[in-house]
N, C-alpha and C. Protein backbone atom coordinates (compact mmCIF):
# COMPACT_ATOMS: atom_id res chain seq x y z
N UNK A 1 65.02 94.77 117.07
CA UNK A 1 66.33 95.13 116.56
C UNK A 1 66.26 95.62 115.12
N UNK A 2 65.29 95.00 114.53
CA UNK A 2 65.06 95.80 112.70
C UNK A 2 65.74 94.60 112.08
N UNK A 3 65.69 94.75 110.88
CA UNK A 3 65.74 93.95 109.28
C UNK A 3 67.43 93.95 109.37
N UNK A 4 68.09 93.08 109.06
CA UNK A 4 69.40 93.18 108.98
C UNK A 4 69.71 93.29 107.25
N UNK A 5 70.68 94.27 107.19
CA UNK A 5 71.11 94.64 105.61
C UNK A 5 71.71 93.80 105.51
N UNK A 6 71.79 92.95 103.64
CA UNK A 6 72.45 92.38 103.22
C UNK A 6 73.38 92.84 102.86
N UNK A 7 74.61 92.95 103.35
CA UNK A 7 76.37 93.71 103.01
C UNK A 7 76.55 93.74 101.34
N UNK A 8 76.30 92.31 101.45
CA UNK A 8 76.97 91.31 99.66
C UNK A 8 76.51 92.63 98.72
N UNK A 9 75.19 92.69 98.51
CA UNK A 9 74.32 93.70 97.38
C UNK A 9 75.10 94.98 97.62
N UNK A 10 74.73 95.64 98.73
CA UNK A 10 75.64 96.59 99.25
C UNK A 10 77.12 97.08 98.59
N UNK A 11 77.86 96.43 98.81
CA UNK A 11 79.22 96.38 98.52
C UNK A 11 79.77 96.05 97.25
N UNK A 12 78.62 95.23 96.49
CA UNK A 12 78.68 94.54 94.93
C UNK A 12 78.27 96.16 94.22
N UNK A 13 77.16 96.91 94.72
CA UNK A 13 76.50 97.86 93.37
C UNK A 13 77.63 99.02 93.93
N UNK A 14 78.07 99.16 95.85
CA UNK A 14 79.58 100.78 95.75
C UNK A 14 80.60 100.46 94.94
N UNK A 15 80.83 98.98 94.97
CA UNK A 15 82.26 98.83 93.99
C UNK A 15 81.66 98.85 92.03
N UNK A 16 80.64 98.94 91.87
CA UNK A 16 80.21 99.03 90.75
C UNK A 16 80.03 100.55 90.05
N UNK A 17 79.31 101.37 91.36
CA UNK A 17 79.80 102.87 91.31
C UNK A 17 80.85 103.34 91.30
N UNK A 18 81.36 103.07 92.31
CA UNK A 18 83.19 103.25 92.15
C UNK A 18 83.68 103.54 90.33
N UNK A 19 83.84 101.87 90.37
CA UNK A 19 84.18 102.05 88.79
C UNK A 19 83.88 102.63 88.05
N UNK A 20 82.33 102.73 88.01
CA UNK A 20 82.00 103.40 86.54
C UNK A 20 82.23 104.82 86.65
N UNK A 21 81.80 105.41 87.83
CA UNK A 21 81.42 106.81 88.08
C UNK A 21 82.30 107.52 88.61
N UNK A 22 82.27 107.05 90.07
CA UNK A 22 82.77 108.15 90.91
C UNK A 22 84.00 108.08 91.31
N UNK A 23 85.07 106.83 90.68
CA UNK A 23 86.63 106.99 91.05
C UNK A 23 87.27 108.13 91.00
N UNK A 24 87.13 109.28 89.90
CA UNK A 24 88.00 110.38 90.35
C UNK A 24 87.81 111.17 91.76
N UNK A 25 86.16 110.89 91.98
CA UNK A 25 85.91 111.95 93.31
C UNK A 25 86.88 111.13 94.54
N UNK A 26 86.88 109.96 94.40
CA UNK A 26 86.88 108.40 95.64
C UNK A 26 88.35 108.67 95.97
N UNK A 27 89.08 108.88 94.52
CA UNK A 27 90.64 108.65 95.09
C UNK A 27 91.41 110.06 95.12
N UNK A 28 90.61 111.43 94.84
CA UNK A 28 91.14 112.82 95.30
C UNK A 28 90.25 112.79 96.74
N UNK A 29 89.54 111.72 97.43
CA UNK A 29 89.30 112.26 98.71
C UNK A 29 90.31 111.28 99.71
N UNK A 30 90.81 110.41 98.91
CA UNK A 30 91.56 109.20 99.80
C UNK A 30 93.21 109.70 99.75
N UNK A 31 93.11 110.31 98.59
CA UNK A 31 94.56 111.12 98.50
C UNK A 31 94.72 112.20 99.44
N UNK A 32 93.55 113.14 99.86
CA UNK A 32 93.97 114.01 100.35
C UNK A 32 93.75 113.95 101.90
N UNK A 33 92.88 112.85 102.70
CA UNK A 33 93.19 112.26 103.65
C UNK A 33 94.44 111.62 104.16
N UNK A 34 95.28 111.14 102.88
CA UNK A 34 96.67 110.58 103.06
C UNK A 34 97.26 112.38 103.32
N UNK A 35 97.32 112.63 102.81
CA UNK A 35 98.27 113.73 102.99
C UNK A 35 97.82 114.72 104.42
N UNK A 36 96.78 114.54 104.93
CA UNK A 36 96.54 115.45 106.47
C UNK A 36 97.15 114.23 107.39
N UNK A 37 96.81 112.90 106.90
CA UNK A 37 97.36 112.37 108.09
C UNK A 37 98.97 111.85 108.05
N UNK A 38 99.87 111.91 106.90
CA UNK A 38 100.88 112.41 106.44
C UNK A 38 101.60 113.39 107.47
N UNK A 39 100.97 114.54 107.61
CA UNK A 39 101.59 115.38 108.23
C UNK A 39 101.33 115.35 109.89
N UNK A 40 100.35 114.37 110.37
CA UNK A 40 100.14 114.09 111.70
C UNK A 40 101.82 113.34 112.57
């Protein structure tokens, strides 16, 4: 079955990227997903 990923590390260093870095890209792609499915 393979090595199982630890989530915790995982999810601790995206929410660490998030913050520092990449929130403007994160929330003009979550915004503009709201708005296609908006119009669904």
């Amino acid at each position: 079955m393979g090595m199982p990923v630890p989530f915790g590390p995982m999810l601790s260093a995206a929410s660490l990227i998030y913050l520092l870095w990449a929130h403007p890209w994160v929330d003009a792609y979550f915004a503009e997903l709201a708005a296609v499915l908006g119009m669904i």
